[in-house]
Protein backbone atom coordinates (compact mmCIF):
# COMPACT_ATOMS: atom_id res chain seq x y z
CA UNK A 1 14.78 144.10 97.29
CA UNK A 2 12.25 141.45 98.23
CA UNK A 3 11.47 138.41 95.94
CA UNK A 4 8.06 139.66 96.32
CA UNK A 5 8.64 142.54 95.21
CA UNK A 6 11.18 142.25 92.55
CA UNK A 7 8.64 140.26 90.83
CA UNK A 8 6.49 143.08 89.99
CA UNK A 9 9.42 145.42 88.50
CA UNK A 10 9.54 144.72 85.11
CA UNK A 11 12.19 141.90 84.02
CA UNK A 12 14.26 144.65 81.91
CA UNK A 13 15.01 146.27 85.04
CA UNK A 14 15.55 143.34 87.43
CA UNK A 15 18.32 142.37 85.17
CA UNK A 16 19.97 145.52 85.15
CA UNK A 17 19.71 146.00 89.30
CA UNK A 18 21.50 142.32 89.00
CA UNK A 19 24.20 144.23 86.43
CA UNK A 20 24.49 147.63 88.95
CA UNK A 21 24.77 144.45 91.90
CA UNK A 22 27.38 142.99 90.28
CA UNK A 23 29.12 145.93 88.95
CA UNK A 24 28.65 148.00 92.66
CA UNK A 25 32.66 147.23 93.85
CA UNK A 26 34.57 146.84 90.47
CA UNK A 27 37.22 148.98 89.64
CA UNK A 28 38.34 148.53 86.24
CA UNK A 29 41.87 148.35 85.12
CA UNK A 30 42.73 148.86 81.02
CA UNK A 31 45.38 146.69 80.02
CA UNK A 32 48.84 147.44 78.46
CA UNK A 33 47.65 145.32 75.14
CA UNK A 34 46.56 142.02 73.86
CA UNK A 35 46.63 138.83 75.31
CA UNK A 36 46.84 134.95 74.18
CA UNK A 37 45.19 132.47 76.15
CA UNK A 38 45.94 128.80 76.12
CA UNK A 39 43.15 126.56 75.19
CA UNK A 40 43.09 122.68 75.51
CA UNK A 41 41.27 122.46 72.30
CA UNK A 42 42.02 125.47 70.45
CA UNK A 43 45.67 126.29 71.15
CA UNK A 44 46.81 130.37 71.58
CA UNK A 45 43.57 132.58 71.30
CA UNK A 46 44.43 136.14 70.65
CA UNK A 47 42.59 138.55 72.65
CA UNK A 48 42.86 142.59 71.56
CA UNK A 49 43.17 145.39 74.67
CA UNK A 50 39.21 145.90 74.27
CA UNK A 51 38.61 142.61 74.54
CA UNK A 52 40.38 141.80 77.63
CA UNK A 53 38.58 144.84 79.01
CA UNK A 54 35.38 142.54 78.83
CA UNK A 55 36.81 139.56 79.92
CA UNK A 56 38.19 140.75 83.14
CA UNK A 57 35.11 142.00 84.25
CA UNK A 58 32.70 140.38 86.67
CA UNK A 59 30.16 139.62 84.12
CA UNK A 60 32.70 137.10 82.09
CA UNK A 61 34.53 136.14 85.64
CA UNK A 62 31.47 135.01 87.35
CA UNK A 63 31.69 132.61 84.45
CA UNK A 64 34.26 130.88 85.72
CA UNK A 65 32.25 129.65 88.91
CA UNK A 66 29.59 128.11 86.36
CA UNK A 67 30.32 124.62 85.01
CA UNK A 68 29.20 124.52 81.68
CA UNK A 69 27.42 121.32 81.81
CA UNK A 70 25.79 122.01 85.15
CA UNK A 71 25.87 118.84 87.22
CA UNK A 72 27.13 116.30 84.79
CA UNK A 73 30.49 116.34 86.72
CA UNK A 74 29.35 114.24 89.34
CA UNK A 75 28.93 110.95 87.02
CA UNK A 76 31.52 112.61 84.36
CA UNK A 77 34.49 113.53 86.71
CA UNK A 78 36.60 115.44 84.21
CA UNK A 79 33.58 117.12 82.70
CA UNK A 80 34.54 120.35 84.96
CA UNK A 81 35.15 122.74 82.36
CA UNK A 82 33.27 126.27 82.80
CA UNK A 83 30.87 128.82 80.93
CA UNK A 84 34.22 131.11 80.80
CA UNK A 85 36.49 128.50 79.09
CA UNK A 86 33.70 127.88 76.19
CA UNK A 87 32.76 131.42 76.10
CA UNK A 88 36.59 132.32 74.78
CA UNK A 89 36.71 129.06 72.71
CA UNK A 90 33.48 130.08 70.70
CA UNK A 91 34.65 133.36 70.13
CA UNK A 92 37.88 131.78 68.68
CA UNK A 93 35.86 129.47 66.44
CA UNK A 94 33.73 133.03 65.18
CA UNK A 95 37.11 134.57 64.19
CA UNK A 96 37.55 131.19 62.04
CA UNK A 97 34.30 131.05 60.40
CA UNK A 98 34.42 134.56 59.86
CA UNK A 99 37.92 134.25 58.38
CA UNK A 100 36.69 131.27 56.12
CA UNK A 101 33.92 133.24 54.71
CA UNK A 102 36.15 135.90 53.11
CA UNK A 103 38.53 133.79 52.07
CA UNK A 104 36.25 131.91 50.18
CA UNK A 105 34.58 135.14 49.19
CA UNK A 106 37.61 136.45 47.71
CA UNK A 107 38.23 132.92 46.09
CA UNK A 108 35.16 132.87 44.49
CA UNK A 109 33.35 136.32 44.09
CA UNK A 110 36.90 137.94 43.85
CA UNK A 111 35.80 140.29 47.12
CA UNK A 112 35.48 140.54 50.67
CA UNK A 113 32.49 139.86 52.25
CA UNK A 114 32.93 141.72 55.35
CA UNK A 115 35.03 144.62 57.04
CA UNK A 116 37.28 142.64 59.32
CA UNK A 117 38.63 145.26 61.43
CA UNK A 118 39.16 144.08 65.00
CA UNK A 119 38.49 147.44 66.47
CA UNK A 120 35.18 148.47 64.86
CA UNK A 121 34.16 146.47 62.02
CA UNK A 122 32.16 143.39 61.50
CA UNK A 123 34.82 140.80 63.19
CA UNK A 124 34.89 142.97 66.15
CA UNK A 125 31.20 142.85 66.55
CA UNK A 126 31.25 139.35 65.59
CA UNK A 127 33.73 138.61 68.19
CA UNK A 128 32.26 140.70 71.03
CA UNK A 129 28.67 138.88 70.69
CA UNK A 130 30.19 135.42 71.15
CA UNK A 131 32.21 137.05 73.91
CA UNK A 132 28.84 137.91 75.57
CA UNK A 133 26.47 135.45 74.53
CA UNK A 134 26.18 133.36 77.76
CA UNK A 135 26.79 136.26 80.66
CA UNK A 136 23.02 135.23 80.94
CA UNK A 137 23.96 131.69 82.56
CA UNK A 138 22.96 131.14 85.98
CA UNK A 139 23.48 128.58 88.72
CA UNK A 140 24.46 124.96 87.20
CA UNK A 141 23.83 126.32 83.53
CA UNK A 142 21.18 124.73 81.51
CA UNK A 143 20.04 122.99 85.10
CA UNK A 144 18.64 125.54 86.62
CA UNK A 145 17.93 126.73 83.43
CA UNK A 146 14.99 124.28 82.76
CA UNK A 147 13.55 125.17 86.45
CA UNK A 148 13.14 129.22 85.40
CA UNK A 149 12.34 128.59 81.98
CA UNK A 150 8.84 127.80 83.87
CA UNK A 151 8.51 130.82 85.98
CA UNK A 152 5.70 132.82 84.77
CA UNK A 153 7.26 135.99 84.35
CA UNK A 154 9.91 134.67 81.51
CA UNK A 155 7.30 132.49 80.03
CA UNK A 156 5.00 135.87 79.58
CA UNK A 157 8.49 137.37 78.22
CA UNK A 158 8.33 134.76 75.72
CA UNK A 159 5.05 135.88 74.25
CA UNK A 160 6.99 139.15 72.79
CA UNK A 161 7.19 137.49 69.11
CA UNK A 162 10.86 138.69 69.02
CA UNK A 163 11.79 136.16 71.54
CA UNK A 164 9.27 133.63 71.69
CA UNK A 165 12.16 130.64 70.35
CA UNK A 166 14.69 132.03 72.22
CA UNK A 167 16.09 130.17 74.81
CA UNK A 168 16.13 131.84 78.54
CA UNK A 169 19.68 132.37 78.81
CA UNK A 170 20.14 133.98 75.76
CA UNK A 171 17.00 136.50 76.45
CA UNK A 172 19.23 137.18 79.99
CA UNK A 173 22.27 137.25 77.86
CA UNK A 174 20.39 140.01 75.77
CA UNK A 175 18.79 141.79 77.94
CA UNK A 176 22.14 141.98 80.12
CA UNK A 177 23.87 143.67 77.11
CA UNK A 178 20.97 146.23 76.71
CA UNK A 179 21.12 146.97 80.50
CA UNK A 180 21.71 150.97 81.04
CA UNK A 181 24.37 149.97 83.63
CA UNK A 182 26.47 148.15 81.55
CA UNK A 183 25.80 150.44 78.32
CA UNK A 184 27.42 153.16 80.42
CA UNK A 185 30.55 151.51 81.54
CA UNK A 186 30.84 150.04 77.91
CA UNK A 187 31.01 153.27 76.45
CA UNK A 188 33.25 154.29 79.00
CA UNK A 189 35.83 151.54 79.22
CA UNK A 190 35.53 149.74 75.67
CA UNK A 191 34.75 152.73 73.28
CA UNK A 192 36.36 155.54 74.89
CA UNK A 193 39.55 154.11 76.96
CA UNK A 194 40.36 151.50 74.24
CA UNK A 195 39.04 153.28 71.20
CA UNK A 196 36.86 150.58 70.25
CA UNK A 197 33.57 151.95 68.57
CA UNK A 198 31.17 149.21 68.84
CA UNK A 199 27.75 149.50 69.13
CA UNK A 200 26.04 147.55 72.13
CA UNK A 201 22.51 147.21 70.30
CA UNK A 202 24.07 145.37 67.46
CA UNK A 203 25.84 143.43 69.63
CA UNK A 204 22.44 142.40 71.61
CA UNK A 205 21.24 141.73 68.42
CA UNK A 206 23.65 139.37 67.36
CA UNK A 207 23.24 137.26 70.69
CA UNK A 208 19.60 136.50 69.28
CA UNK A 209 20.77 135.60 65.79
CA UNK A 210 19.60 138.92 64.25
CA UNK A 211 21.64 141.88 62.99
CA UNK A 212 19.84 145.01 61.43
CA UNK A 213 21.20 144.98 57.92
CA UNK A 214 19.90 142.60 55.73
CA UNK A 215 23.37 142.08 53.77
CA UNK A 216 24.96 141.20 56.87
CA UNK A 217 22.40 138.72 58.25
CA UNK A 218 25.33 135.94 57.86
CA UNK A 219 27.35 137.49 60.61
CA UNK A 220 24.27 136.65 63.40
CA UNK A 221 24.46 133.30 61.72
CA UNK A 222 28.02 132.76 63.00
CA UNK A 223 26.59 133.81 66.41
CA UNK A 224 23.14 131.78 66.35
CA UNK A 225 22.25 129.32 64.27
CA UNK A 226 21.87 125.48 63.61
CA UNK A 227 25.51 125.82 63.03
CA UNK A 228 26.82 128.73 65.17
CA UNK A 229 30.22 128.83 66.63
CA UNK A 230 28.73 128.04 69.63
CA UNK A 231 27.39 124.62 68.71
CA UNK A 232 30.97 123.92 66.94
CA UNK A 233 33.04 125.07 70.64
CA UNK A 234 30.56 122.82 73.26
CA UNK A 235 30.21 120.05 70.85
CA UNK A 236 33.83 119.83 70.98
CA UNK A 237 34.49 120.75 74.57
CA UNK A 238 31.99 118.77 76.13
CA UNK A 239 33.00 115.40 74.34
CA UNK A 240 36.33 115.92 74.62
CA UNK A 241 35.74 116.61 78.95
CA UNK A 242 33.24 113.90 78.94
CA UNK A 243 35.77 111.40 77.51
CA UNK A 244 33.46 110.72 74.22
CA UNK A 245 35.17 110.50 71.08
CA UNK A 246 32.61 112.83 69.39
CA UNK A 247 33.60 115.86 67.58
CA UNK A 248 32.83 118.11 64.43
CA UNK A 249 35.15 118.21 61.51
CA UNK A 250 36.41 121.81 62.27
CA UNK A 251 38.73 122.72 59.55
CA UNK A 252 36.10 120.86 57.07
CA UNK A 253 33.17 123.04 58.24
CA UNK A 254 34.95 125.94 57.25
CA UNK A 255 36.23 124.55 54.30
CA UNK A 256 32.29 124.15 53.57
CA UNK A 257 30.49 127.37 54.63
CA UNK A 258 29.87 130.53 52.48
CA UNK A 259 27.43 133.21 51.95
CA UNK A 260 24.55 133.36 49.78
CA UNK A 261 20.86 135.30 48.84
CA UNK A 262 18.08 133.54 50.54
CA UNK A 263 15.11 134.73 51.74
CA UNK A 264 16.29 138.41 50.97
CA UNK A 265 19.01 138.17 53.60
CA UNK A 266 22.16 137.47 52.46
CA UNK A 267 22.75 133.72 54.98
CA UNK A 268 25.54 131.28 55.88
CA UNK A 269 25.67 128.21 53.90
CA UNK A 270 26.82 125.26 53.16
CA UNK A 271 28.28 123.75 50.13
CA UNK A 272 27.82 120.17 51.65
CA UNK A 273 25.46 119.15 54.47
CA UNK A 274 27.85 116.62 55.66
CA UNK A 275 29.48 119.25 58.47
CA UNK A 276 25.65 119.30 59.30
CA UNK A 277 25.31 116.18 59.74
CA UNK A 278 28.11 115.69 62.04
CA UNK A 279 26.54 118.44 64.00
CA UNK A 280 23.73 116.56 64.73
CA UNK A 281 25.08 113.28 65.13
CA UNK A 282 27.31 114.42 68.10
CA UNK A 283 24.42 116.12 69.95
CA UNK A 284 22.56 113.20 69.95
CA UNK A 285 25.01 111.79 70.79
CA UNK A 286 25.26 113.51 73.67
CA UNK A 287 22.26 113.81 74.60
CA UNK A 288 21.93 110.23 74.79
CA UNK A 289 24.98 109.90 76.55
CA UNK A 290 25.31 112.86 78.49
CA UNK A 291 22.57 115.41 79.31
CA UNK A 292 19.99 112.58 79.66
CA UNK A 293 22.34 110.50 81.17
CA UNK A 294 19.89 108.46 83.90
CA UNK A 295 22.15 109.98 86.67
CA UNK A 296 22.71 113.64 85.69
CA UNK A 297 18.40 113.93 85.28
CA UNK A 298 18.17 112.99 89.09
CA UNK A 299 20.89 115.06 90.05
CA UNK A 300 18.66 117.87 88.00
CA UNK A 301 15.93 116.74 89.63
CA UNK A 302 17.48 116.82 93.09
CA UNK A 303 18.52 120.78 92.49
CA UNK A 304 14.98 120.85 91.64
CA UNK A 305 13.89 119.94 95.24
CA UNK A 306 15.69 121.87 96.22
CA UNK A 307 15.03 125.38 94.59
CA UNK A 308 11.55 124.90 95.03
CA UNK A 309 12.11 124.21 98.86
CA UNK A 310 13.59 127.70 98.86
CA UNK A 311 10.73 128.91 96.58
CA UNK A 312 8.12 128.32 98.92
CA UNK A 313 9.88 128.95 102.51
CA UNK A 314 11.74 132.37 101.81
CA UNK A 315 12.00 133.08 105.09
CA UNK A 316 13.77 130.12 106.15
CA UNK A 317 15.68 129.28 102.95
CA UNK A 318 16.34 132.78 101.13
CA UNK A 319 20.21 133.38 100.91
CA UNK A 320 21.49 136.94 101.89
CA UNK A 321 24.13 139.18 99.85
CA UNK A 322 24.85 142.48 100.58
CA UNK A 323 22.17 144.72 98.90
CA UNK A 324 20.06 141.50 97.29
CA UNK A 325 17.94 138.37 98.71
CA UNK A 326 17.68 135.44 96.53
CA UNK A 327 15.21 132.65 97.46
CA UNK A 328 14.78 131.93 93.58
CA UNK A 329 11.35 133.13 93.20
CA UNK A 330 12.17 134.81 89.76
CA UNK A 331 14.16 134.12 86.63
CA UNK A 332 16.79 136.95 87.52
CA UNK A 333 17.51 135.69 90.84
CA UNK A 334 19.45 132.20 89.54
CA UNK A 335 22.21 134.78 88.33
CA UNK A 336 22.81 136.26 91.55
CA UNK A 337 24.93 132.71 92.63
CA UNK A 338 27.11 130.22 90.92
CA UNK A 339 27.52 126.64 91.07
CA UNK A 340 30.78 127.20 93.87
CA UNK A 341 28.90 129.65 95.76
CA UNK A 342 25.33 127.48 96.02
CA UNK A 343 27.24 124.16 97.10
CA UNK A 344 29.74 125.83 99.43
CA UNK A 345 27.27 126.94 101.89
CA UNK A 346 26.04 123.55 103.02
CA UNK A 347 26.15 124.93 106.69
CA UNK A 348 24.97 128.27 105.98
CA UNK A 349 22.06 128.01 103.61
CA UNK A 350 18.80 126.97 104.16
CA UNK A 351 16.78 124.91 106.74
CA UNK A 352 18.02 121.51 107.30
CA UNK A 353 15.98 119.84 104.15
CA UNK A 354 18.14 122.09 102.04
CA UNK A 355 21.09 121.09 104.16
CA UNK A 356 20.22 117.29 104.16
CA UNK A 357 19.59 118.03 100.33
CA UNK A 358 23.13 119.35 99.78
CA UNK A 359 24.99 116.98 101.79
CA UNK A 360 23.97 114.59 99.46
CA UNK A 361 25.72 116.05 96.57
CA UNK A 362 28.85 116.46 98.67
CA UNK A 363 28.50 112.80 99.81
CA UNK A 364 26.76 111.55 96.51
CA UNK A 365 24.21 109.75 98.25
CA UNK A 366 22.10 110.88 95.33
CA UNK A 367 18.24 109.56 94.80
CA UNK A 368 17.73 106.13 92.77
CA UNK A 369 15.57 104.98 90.05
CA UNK A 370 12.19 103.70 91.10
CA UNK A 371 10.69 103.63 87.92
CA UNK A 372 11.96 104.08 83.91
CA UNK A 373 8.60 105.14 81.48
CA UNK A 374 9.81 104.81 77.89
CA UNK A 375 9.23 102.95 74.70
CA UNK A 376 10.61 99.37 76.39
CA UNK A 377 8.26 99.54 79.28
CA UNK A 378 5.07 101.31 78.53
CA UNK A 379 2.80 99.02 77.22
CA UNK A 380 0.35 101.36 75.14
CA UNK A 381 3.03 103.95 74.20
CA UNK A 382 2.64 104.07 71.19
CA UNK A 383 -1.39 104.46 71.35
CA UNK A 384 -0.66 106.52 74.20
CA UNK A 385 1.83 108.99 72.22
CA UNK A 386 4.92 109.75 73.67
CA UNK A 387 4.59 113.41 72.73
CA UNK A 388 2.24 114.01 75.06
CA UNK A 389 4.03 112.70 77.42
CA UNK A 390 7.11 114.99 77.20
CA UNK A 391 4.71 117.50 76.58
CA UNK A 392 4.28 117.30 80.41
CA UNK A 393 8.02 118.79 81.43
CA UNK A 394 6.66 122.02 80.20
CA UNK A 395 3.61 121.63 82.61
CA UNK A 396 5.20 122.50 85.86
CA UNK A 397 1.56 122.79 87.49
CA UNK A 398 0.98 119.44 86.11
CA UNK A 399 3.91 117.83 86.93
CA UNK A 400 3.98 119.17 90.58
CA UNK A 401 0.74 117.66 90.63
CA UNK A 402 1.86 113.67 89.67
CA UNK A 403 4.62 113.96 92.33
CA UNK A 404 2.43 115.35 95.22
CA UNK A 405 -0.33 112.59 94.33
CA UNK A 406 2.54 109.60 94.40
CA UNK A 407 3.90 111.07 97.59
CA UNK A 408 -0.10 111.19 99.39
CA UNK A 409 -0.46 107.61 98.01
CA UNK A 410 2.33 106.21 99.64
CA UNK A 411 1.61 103.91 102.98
CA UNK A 412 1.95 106.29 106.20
CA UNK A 413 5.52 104.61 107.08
CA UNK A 414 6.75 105.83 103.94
CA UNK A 415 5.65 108.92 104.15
CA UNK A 416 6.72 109.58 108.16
CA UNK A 417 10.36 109.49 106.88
CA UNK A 418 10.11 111.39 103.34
CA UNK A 419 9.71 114.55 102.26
CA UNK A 420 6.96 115.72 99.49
CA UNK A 421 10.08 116.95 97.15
CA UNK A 422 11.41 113.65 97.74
CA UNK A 423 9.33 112.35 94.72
CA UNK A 424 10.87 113.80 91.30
CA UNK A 425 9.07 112.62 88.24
CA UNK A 426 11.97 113.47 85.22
CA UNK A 427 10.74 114.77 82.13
CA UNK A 428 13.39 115.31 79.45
CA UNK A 429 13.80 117.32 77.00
CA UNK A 430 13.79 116.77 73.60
CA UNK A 431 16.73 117.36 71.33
CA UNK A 432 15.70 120.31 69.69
CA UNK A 433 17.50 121.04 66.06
CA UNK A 434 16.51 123.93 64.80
CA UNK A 435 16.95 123.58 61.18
CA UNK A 436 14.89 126.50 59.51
CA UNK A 437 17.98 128.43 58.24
CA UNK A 438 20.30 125.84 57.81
CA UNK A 439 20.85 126.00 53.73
CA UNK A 440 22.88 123.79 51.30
CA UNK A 441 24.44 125.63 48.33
CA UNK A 442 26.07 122.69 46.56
CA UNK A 443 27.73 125.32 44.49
CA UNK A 444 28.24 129.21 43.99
CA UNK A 445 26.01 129.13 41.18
CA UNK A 446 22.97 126.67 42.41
CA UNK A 447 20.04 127.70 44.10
CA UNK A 448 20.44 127.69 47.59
CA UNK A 449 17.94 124.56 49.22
CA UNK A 450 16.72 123.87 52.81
CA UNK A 451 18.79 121.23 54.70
CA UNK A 452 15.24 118.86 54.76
CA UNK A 453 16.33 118.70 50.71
CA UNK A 454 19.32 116.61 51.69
CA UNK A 455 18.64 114.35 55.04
CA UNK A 456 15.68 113.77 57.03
CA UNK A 457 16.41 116.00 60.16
CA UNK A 458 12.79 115.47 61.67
CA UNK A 459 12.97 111.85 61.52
CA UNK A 460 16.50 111.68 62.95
CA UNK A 461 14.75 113.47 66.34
CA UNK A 462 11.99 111.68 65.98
CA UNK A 463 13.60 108.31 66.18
CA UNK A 464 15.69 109.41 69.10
CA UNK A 465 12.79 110.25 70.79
CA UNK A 466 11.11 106.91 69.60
CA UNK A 467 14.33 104.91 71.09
CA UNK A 468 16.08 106.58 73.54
CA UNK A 469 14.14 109.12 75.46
CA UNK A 470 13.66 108.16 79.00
CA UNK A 471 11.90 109.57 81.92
CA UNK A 472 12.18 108.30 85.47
CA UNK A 473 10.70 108.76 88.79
CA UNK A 474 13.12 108.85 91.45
CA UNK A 475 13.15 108.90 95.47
CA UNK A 476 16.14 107.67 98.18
CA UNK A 477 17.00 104.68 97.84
CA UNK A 478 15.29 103.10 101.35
CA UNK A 479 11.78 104.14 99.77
CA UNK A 480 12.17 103.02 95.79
CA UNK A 481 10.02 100.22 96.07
CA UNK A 482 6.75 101.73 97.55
CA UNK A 483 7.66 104.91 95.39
CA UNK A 484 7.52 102.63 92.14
CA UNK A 485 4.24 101.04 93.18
CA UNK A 486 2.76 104.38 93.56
CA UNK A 487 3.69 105.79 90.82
CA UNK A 488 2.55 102.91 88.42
CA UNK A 489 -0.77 103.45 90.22
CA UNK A 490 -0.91 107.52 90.22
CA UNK A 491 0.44 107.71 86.28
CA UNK A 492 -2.18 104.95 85.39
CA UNK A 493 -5.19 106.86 87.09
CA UNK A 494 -3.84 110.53 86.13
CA UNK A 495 -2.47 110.05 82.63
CA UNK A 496 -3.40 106.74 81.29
CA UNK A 497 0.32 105.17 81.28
CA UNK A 498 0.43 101.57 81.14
CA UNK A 499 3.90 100.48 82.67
CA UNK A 500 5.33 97.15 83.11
CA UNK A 501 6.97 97.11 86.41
CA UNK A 502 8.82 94.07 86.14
CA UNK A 503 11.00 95.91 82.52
CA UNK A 504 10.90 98.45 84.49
CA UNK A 505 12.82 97.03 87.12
CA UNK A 506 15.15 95.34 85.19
CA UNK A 507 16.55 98.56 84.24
CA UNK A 508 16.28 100.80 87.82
CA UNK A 509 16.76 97.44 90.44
CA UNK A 510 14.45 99.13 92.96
CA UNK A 511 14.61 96.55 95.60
C-alpha cells in the first residue's frame, strides 16, 4: 500500500496491516518451559513457557534492532543497549514492585493485595503489559519519535480524551496489542498452547496506565506512572551504559511503596517521597547530560533531514519491502524499519542527499553548532519568555518555516553548496514529570497527600528549564558562520529573539 493511501485508512488498521506484515512468515515454536536470562543490571530473570512465547516473536525481536536511546551512541559509545534488553529488565522490576506490595500488604493489613498467579492472575497481567509496553518503538526510539509525534494523523489521534497525554509510542504500543492479528495468534499460542488465560484488553489497558477495576488501579501504576517500573529499568540502564553514576535506590523504593484509597481507586504510594525524588533527580540528570546532550540534538536533527527528504520525494527516497513502501509519510510507517536496517542501506536507500546524509553518520562528519539560544545568550529572555520559545518544537509548520527563511537569507555562495534541510533549528523538549498520581502516605494510617505536599516538583522543571535548556541551530561545518549570521537576523525579525553572537560563540566556535 501507498503512503498516500495508507494515510486515509484509519490508524487502527494501519497498525494492524504493520502486525499481519510482520507476522506474514513466522512460524511459531512453544517452548519446552521457562527460561532465565542474564541481565547486566538485574542478574537471572525468570521467564515462564508463555512468556517466552512472546518474547520470541517478531514483535519483541525487532526490539533488538532498536537502540533504546536512539542516537546517543554516537557521542556515548557504550550506550548501545536495545528496546529488547529494557523491555525484559522492566518486566523484572514489575515482578519486584508487585512482590513488595504484598509483602507489605500482608505485613501490615495482614492480607494479600493481589492474586499473584503467573499464569492468569494479576502478576501475569502485570508482567505481560511491561513485556509489551514498547513493541510500539520505531526507528531510533524516542528520535524518530519526536518527528511523528507531529504528523497530523497521530496528533488528531490525540484529541480522543483517552489518549490525549499519552505519549506516541505507547498509543502504537496499545493499539498494537488491540490489533485483530495479534489478538488471534495470542489466543492461539499464549492462551490455548500454553494455558495461559490472559486477557489482551486488560493488558492494552495496562500499557496506558489504566486497568478496569477500580480496586486494582495500583497494578497500571506499576506499568505507568511517575514511578512505573519502566522509569526505575531506563533510569538505571541508561546511566549505567552512558557511564553516569546515576541510579534509583531499587531495593529502597520497594521498601517504600504500598497501596492505598485515593481518589476512589485504590493507588500506589509512597511512604516517603525520597525514592521520588531520586527519580527525578536522575532524569534531569540525564536529560541534561544525555538526551539534550548538544551532540545527540544535531544528530536528531540530522535524522530529521533526513526523514523529511524522504517525506517529500517518495518516489526517489521511499524504501521497498516485500508487500509495504515506507517513505515515512505516516506515524505507522517508522515501525516498519529499525535503527540496523535504516543505516545499513547507505548504498541502497534514497537519492544521494539521503546517501550524503547517511555517510555522515557512518563517518561522523556530523553538522556543528552555529548558534546556542538560551538563558546565557539571549538578551531579553526573560521578557521574551522562554516558554514560548520551546513552545515552537511542537510547531513543525512554524519551525520549518525559521529554517527555510535562514537558508533563503544566506549569500548565494552559501547557498550553491547547501541544501534547504541543511539548516536544523533544535528545539528541545522539556523534561516532563508527570506528577498527578504520585502520592505520599507517610504511614498506613495517614491520609494519603499529593507529592507537591512534600517538594516543589514544578519548580525543580522549571529551574532546569530556566538553566539548562538549550536550543541550537546547526549546519556543516564549512557554512557555520554565514548560517549564525542568518539566523540571528531571521529569529530577530520572525520571533523577536535578541541573541548575543559573540556568548554565543564562545560556546559553538563557529569560525
Amino acid at each position: 500500500m501507498s503512503s498516500e493511501a495508507s494515510i486515509a485508512v484509519p490508524l487502527e488498521e494501519r497498525v494492524d496491516q504493520f502486525v499481519a506484515w510482520l507476522f506474514r512468515d513466522y512460524k511459531t515454536i512453544i517452548p519446552r518451559g521457562p527460561k532465565v536470562i542474564n541481565d547486566s543490571l538485574l542478574g537471572n530473570q525468570y521467564f515462564s513457557k508463555h512468556e517466552v512465547v512472546v518474547i520470541d516473536c517478531p514483535l519483541l525481536q525487532r526490539l533488538k534492532r532498536i537502540k533504546q536511546t536512539g542516537l546517543v551512541y554516537h557521542v556515548f559509545p557504550s550506550a548501545t543497549h536495545t528496546r529488547f534488553e529494557h523491555s525484559l529488565g522492566a518486566t523484572t522490576v514489575a515482578e519486584r514492585c508487585f512482590h513488595a506490595i504484598r509483602d507489605r500488604a500482608r505485613i501490615e493489613l495482614g492480607e494479600a493485595v493481589a492474586n499473584e498467579d503467573r499464569l492468569s492472575g494479576d502478576l501475569a497481567l502485570v508482567r505481560m503489559a511491561t513485556l509489551l509496553h514498547d513493541v510500539g518503538h520505531g526507528l531510533c526510539s524516542h528520535a524518530s519519535e519526536q518527528i511523528y509525534a507531529l504528523l497530523s494523523d497521530l496528533r488528531e489521534f490525540k484529541r480522543k480524551p483517552e489518549f490525549s497525554r499519552k505519549d506516541p509510542g505507547e498509543i502504537l504500543s496499545y493499539l498494537i496489542v488491540r490489533s485483530p492479528t495479534f489478538q488471534n495468534w495470542f489466543q492461539e499460542y499464549v492462551v490455548e498452547a500454553c494455558d495461559a488465560p490472559l486477557r489482551l484488553d486488560t493488558v492494552a489497558a495496562l500499557i496506558l496506565g489504566k486497568h478496569p477495576e477500580k480496586d486494582k488501579h495500583f497494578l497500571a501504576q506499576i506499568v505507568s506512572s511517575p514511578y512505573d517500573a519502566d522509569k526505575l529499568d531506563y533510569i538505571a540502564r541508561d546511566s549505567y551504559y552512558c557511564g553516569l553514576a546515576l541510579t534509583v535506590d531499587l531495593p529502597r523504593f520497594y521498601s517504600m511503596i504500598s497501596v492505598a484509597s485515593w481518589k476512589g481507586y485504590r493507588a500506589l504510594v509512597l511512604r516517603s517521597y525520597v525514592p521520588l525524588e531520586q527519580i527525578l533527580f536522575s532524569k534531569m540528570m540525564l536529560f541534561g547530560s544525555v538526551y539534550h546532550h548538544q551532540k545527540v540534538k544535531c544528530l536528531d536533527s540530522m535524522l530529521r533531514s533526513i526523514i523529511q527528504h524522504m517525506q517529500q520525494n517518495p518516489n526517489r527516497c521511499a524504501i521497498q519491502f516485500p508487500g509495504t513502501r515506507v517513505s515515512f509519510a505516516e506515524p505507522v510507517e517508522y515501525l516498519y524499519i529499525t535503527d540496523d536496517e535504516f543505516f545499513n542501506q547507505i548504498q541502497g536507500l534514497g537519492d544521494p542527499y539521503v546517501q550524503e546524509m547517511l555517510s555522515r553518520f557512518l563517518r561522523r562528519n556530523l553538522f556543528v553548532r552555529c548558534l546556542q539560544i538560551s538563558r546565557r545568550t539571549v538578551v531579553n529572555w526573560n521578557h521574551y519568555g522562554r516558554a514560548m520559545l520551546m513552545d515552537l518544537g511542537d510547531q513543525p509548520t512554524k519551525l520549518d518555516d525559521l529554517e527555510r527563511k535562514i537558508y533563503e537569507q544566506l549569500p548565494a555562495s552559501a547557498r550553491s553548496v547547501m541544501n534547504p534541510r541543511d539548516v536544523r533549528l533544535s528545539i528541545p523538549d522539556r523534561p516532563r514529570i508527570k506528577t498527578e498520581d504520585a502520592v505520599v502516605q507517610t504511614s498506613p494510617g495517614a491520609e494519603p497527600e499529593p507529592i507537591e505536599l512534600f517538594f516543589p516538583v514544578g519548580q525543580w522543571t522549571d529551574a532546569y528549564a530556566h538553566n539548562k535548556w538549550s536550543s541550537y541551530v546547526y549546519a556543516p561545518r564549512e557554512q557555520a558562520v554565514p548560517v549564525r549570521d542568518a539566523a540571528i537576523s531571521v529569529l530577530a525579525n520572525e520571533v523577536g529573539l535578541e541573541i548575543d553572537a559573540a556568548k554565543s560563540d564562545r560556546a559553538c566556535h563557529p569560525a
